[in-house]
PDB file of N, CA and C in Angstrom:
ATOM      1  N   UNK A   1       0.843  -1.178   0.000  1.00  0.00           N
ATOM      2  CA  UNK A   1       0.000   0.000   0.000  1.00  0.00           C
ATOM      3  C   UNK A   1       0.892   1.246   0.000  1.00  0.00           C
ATOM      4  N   UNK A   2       0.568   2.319  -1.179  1.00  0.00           N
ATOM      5  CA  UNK A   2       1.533   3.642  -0.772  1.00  0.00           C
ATOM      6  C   UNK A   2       0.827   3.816   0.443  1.00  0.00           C
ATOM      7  N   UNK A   3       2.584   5.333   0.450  1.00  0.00           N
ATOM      8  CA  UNK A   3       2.125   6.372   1.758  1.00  0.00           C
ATOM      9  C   UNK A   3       0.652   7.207   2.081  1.00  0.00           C
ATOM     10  N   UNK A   4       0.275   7.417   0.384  1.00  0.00           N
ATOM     11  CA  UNK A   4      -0.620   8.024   0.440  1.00  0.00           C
ATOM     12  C   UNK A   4      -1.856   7.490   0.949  1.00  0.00           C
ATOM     13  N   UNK A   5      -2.046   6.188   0.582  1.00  0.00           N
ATOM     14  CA  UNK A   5      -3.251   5.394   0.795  1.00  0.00           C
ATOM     15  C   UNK A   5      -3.300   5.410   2.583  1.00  0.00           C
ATOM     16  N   UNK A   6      -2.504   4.705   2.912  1.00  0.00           N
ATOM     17  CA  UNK A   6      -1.959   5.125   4.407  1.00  0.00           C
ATOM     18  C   UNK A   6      -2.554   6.381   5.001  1.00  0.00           C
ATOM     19  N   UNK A   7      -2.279   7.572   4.555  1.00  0.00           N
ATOM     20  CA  UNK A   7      -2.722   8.631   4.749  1.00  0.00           C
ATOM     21  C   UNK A   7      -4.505   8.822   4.804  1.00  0.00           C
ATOM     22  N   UNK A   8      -4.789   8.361   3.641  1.00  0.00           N
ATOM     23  CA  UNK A   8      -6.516   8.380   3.936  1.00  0.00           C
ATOM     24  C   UNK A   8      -7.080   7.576   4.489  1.00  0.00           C
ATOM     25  N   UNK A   9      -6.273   6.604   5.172  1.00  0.00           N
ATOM     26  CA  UNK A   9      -6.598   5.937   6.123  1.00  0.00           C
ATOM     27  C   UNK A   9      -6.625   6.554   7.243  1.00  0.00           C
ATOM     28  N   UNK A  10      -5.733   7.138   7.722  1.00  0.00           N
ATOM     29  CA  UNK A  10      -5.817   7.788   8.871  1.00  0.00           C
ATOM     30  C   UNK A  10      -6.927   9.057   9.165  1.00  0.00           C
ATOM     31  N   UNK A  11      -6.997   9.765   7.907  1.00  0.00           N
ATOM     32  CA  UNK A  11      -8.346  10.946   7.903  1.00  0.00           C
ATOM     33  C   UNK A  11      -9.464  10.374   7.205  1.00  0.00           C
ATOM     34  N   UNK A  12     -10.291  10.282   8.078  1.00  0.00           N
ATOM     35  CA  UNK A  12     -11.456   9.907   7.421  1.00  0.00           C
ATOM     36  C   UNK A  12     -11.950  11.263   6.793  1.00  0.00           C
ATOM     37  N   UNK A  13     -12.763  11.870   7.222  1.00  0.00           N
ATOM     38  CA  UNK A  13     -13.244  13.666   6.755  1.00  0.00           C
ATOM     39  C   UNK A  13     -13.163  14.675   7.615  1.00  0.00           C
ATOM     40  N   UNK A  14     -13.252  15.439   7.004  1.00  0.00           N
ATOM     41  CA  UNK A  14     -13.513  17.007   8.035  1.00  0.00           C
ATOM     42  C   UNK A  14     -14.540  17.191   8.521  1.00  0.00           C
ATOM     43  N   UNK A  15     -14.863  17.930   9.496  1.00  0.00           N
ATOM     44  CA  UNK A  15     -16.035  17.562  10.577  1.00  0.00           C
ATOM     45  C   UNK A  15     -16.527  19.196  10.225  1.00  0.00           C
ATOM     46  N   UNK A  16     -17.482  19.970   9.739  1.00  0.00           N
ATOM     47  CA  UNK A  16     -17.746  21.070   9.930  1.00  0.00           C
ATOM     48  C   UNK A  16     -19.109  21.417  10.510  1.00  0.00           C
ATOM     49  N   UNK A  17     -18.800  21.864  11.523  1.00  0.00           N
ATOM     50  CA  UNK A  17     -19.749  22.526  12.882  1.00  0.00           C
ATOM     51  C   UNK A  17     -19.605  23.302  13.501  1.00  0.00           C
ATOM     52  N   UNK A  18     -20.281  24.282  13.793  1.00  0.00           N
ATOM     53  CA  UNK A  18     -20.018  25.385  14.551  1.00  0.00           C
ATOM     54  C   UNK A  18     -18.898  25.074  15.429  1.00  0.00           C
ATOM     55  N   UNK A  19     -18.854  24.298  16.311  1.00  0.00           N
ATOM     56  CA  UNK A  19     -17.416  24.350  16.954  1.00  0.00           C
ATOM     57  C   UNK A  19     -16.454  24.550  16.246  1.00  0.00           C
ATOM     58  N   UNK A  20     -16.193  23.131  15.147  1.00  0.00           N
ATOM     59  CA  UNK A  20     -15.265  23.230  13.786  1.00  0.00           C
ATOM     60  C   UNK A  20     -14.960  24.591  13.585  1.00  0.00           C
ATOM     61  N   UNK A  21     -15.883  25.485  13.000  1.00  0.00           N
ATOM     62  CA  UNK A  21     -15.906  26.731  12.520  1.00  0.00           C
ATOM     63  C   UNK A  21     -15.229  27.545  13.379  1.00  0.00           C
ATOM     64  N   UNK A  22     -15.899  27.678  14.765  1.00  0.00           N
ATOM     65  CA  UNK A  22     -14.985  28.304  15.798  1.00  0.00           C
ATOM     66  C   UNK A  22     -13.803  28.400  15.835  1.00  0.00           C
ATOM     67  N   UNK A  23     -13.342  26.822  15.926  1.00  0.00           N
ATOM     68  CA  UNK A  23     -11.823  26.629  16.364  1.00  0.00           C
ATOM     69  C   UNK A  23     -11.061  27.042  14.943  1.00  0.00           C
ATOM     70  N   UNK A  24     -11.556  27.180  13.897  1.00  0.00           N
ATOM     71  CA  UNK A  24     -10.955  27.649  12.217  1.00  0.00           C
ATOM     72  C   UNK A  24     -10.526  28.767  12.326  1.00  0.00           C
ATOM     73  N   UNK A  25     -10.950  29.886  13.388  1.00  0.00           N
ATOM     74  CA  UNK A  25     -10.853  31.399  13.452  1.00  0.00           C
ATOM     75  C   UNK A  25      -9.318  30.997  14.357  1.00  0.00           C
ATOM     76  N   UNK A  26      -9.184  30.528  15.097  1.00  0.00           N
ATOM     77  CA  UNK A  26      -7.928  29.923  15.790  1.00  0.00           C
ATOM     78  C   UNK A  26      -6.793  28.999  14.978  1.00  0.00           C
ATOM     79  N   UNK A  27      -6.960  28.959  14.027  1.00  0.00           N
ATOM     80  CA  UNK A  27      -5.783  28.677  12.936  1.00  0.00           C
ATOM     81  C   UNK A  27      -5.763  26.783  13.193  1.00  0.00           C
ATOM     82  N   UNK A  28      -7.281  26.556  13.549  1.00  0.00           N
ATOM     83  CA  UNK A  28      -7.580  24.940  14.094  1.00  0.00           C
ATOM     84  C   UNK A  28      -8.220  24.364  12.843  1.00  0.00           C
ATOM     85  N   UNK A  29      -7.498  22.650  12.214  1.00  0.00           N
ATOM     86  CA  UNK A  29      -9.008  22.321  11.373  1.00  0.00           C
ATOM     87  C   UNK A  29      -9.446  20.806  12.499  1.00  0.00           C
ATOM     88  N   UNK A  30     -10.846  20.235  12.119  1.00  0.00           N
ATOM     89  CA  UNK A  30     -10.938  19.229  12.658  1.00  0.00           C
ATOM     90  C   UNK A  30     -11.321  18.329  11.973  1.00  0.00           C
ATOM     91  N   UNK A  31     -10.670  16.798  12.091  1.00  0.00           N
ATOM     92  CA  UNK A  31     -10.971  15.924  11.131  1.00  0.00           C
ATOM     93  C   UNK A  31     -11.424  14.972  11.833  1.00  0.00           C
ATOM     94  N   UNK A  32     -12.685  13.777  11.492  1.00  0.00           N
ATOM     95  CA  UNK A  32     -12.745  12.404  11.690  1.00  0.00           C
ATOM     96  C   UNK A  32     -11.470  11.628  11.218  1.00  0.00           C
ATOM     97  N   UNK A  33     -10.872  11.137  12.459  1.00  0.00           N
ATOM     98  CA  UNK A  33      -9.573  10.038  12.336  1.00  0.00           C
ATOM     99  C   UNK A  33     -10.361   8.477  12.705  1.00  0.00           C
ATOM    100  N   UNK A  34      -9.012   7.848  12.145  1.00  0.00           N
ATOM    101  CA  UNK A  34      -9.219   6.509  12.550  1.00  0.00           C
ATOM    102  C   UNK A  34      -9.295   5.972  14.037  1.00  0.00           C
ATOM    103  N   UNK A  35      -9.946   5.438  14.534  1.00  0.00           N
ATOM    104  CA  UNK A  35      -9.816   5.201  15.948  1.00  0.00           C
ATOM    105  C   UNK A  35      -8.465   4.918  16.657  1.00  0.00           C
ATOM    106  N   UNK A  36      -7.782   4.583  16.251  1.00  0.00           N
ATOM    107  CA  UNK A  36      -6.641   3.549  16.553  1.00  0.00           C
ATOM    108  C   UNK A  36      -5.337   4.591  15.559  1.00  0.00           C
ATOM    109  N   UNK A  37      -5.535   5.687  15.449  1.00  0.00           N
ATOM    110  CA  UNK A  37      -4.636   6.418  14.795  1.00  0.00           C
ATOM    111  C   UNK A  37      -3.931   7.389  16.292  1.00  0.00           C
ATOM    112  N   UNK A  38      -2.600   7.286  16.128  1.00  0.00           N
ATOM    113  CA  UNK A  38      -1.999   8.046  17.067  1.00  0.00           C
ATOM    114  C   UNK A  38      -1.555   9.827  17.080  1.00  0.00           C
ATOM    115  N   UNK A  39      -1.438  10.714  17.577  1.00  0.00           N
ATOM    116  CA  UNK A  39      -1.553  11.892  17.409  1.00  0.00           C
ATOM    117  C   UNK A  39       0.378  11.985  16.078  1.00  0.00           C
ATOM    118  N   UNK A  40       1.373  11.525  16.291  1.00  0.00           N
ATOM    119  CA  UNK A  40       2.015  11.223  15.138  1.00  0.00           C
ATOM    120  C   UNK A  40       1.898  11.477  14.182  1.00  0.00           C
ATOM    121  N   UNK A  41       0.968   9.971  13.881  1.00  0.00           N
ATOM    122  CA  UNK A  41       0.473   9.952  12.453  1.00  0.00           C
ATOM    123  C   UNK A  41      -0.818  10.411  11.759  1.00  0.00           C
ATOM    124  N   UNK A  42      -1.760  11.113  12.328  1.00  0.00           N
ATOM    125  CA  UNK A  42      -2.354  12.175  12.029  1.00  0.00           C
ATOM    126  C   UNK A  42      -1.194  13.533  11.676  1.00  0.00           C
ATOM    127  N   UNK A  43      -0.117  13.921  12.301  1.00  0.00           N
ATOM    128  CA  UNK A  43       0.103  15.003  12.047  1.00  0.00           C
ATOM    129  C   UNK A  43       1.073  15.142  10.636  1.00  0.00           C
ATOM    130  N   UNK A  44       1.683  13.797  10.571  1.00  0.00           N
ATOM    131  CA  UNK A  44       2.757  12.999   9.274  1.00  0.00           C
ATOM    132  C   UNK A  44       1.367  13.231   8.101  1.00  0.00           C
ATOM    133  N   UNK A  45       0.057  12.624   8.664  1.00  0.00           N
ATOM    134  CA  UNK A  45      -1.135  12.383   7.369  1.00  0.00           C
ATOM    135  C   UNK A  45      -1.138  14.030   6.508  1.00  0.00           C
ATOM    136  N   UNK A  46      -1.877  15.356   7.851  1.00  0.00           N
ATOM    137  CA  UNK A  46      -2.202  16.032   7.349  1.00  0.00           C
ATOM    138  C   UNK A  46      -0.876  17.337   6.820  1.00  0.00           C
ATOM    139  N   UNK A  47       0.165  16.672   7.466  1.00  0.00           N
ATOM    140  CA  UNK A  47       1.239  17.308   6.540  1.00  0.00           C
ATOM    141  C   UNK A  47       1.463  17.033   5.067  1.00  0.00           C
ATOM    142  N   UNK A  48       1.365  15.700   4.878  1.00  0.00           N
ATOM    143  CA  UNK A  48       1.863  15.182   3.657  1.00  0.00           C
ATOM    144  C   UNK A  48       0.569  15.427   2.772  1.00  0.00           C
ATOM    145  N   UNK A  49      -0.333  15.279   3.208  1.00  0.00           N
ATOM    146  CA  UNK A  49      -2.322  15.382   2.155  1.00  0.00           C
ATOM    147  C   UNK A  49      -1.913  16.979   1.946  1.00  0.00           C
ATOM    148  N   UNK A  50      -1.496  17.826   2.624  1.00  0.00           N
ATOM    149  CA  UNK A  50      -2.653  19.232   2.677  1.00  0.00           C
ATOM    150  C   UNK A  50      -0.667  20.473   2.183  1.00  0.00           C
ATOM    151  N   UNK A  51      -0.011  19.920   2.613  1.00  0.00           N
ATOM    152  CA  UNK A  51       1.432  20.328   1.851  1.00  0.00           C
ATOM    153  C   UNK A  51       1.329  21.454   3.279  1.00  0.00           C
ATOM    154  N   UNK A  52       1.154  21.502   4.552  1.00  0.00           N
ATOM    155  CA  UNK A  52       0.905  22.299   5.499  1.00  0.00           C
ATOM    156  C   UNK A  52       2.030  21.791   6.844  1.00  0.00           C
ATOM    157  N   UNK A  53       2.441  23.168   7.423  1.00  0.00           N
ATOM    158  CA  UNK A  53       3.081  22.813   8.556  1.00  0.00           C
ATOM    159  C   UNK A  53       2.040  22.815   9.765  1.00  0.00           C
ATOM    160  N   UNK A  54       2.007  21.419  10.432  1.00  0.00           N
ATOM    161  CA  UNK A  54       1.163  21.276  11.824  1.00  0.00           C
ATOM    162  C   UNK A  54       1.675  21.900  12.969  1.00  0.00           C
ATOM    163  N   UNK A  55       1.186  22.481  13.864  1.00  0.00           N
ATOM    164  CA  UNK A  55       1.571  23.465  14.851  1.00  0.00           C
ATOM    165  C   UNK A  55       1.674  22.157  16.194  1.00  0.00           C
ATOM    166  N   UNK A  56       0.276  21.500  16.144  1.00  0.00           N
ATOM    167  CA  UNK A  56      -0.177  20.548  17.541  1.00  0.00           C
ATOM    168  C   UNK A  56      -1.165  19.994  17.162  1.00  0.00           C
ATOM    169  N   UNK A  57      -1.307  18.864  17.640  1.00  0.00           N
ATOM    170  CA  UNK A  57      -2.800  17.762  17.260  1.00  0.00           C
ATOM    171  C   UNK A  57      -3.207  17.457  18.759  1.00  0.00           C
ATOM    172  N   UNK A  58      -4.891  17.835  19.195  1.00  0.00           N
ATOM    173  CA  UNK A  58      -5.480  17.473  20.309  1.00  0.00           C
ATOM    174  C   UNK A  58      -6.500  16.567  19.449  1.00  0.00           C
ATOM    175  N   UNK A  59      -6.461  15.177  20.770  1.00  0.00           N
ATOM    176  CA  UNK A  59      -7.606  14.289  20.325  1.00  0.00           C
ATOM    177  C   UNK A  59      -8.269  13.777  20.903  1.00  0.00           C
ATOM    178  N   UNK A  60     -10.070  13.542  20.188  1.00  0.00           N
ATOM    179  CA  UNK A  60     -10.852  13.344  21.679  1.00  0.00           C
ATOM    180  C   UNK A  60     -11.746  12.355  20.520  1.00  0.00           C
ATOM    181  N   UNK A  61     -11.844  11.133  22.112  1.00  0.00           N
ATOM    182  CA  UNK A  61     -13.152   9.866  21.166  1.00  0.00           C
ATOM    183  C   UNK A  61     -14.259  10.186  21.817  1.00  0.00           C
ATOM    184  N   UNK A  62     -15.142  10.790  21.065  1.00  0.00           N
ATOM    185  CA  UNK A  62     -16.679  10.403  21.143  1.00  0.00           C
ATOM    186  C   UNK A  62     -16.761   9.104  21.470  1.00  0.00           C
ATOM    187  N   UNK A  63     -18.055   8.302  22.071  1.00  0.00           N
ATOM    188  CA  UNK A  63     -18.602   7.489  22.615  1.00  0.00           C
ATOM    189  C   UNK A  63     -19.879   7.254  21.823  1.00  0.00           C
ATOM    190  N   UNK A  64     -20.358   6.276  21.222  1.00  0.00           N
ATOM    191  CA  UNK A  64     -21.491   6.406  20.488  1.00  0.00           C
ATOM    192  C   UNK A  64     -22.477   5.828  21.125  1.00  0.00           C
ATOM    193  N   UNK A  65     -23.520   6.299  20.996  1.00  0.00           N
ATOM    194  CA  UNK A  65     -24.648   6.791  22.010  1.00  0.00           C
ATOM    195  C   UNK A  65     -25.344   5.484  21.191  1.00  0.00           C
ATOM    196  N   UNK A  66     -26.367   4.824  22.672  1.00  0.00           N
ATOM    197  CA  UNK A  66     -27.738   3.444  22.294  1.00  0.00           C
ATOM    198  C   UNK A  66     -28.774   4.182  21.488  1.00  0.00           C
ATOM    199  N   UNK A  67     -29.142   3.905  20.208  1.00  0.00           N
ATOM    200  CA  UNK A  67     -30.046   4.305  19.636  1.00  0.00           C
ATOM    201  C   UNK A  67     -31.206   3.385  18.939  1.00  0.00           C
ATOM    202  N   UNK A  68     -32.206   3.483  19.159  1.00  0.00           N
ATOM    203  CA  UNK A  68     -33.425   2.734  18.598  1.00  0.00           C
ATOM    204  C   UNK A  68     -33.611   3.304  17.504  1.00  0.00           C
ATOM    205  N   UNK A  69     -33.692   2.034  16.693  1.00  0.00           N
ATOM    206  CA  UNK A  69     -33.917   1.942  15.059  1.00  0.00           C
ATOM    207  C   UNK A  69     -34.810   1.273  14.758  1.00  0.00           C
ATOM    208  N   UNK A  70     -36.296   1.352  14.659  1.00  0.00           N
ATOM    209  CA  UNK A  70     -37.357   0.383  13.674  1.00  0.00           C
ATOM    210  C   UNK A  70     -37.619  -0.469  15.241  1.00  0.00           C
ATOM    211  N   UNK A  71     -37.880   0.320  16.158  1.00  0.00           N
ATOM    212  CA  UNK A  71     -38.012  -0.770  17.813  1.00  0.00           C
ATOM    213  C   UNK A  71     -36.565  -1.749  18.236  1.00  0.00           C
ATOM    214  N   UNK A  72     -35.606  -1.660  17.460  1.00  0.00           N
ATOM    215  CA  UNK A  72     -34.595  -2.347  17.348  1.00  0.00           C
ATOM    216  C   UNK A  72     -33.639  -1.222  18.782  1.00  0.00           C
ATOM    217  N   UNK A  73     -33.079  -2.313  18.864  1.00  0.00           N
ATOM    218  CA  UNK A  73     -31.504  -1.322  20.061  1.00  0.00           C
ATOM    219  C   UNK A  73     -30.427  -1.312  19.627  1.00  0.00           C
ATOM    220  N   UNK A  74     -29.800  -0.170  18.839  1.00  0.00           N
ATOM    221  CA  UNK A  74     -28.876  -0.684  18.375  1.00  0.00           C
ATOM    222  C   UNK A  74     -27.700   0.610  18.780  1.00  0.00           C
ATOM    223  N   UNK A  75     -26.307   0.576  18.524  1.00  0.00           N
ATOM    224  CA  UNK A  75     -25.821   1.719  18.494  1.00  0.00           C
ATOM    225  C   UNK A  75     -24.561   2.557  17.750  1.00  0.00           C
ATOM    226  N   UNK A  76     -24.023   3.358  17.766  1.00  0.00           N
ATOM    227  CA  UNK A  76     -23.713   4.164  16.828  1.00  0.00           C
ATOM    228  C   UNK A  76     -22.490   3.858  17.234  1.00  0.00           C
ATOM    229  N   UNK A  77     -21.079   4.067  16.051  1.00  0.00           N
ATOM    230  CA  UNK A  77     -19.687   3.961  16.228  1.00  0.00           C
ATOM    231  C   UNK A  77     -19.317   4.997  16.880  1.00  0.00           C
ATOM    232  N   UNK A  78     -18.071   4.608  17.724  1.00  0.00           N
ATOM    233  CA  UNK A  78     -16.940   5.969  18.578  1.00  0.00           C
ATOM    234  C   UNK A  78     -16.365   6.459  17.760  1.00  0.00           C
ATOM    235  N   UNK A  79     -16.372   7.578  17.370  1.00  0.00           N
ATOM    236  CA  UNK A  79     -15.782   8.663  16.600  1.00  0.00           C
ATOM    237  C   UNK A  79     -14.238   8.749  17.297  1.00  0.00           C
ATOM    238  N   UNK A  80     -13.670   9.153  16.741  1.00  0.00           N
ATOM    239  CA  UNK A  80     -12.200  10.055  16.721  1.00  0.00           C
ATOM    240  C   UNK A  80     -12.397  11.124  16.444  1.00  0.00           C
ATOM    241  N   UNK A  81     -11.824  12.390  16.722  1.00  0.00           N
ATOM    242  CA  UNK A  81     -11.787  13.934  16.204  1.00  0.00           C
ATOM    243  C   UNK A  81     -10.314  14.260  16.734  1.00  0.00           C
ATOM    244  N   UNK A  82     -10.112  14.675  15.810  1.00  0.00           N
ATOM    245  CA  UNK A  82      -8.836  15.518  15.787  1.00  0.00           C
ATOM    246  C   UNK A  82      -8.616  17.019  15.622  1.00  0.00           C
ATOM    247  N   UNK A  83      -8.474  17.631  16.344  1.00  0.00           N
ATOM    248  CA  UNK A  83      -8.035  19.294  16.720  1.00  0.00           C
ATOM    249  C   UNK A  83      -6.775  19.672  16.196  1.00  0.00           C
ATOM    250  N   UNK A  84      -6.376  20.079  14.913  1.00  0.00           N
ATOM    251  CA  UNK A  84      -5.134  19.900  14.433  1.00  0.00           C
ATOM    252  C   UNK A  84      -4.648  21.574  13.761  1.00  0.00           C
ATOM    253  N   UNK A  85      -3.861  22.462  15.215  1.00  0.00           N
ATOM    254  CA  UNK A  85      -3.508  23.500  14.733  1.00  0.00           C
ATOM    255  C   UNK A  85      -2.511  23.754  13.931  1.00  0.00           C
ATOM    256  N   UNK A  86      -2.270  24.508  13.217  1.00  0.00           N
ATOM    257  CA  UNK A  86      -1.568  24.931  12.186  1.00  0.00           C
ATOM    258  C   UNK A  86      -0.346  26.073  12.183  1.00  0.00           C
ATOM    259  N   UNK A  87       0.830  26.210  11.422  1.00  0.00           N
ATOM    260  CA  UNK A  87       1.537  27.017  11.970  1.00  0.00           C
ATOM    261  C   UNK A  87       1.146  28.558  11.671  1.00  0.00           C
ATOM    262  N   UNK A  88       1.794  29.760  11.504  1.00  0.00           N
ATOM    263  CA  UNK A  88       0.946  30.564  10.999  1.00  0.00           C
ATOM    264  C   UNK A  88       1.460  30.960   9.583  1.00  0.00           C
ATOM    265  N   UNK A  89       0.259  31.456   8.997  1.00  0.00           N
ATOM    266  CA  UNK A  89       0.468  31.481   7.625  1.00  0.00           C
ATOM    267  C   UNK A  89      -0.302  30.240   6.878  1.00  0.00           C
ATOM    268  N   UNK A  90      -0.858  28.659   7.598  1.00  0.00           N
ATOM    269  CA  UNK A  90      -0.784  27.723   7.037  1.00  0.00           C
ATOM    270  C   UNK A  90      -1.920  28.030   7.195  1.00  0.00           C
ATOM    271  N   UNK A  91      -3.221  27.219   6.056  1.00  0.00           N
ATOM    272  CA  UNK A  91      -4.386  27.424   6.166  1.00  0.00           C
ATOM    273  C   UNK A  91      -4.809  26.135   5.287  1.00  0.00           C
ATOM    274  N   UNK A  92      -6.275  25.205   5.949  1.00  0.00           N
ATOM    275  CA  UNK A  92      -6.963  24.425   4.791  1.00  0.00           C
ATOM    276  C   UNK A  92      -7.989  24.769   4.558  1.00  0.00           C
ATOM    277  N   UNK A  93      -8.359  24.625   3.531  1.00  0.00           N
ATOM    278  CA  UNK A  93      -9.804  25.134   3.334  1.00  0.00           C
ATOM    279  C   UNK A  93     -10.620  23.807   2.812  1.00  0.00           C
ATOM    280  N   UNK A  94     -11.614  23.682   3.884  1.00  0.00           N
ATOM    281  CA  UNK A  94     -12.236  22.043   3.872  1.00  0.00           C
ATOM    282  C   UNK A  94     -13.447  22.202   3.561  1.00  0.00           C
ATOM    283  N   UNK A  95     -13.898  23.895   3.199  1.00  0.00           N
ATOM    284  CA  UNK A  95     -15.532  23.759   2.174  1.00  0.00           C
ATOM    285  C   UNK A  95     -15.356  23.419   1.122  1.00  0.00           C
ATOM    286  N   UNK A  96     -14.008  23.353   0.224  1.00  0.00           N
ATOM    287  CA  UNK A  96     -13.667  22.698  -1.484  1.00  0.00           C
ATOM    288  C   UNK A  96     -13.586  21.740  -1.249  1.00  0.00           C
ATOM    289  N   UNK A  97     -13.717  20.471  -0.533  1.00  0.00           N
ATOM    290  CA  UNK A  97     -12.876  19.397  -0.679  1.00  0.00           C
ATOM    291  C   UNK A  97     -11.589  19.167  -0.686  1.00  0.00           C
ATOM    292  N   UNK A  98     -10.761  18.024  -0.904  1.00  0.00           N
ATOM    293  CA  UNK A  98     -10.176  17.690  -1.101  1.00  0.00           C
ATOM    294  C   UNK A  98      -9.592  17.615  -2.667  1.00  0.00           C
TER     295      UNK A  98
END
């Protein structure tokens, strides 16, 4: 497998939400990571994807909440999010895509 493939393994997508948005004014983006991805190689991923110098990566797992589906119990996957500031000058812009 290339590096690259590797790489989109580790970022799943960009998360945009008012928080998201918030923390963007703070030179922050936030991405869905892989669960099992270490703060490292998130910062190796979005260096090498986005051609950007990373400042710091904070990371937090959601817990996915019991949800009823059709009377069924079922429940939702633990997220990863990644808080990944930037140096200055560096910027992504995650309303174009990728």
């Amino acid at each position: 497998m290339s590096a690259k493939a590797e790489h989109y393994d580790v970022i799943r997508k960009p998360i945009i939400t008012e928080k998201a948005t918030m923390a963007s004014e703070a030179n922050a983006v936030v991405f869905e990571v892989s669960i099992d991805a270490n703060k490292p190689q998130i910062k190796e991923a979005v260096e090498n994807l986005f051609g950007v110098k990373v400042k710091a990566v904070n990371t937090t797992i959601t817990k996915g909440k019991s949800k009823r589906f059709r009377g069924q119990l079922g429940k939702r996957k633990d997220v990863k999010k990644a808080y990944v500031t930037l140096e200055e000058g560096n910027t992504i812009d995650v309303s174009t895509g990728l």
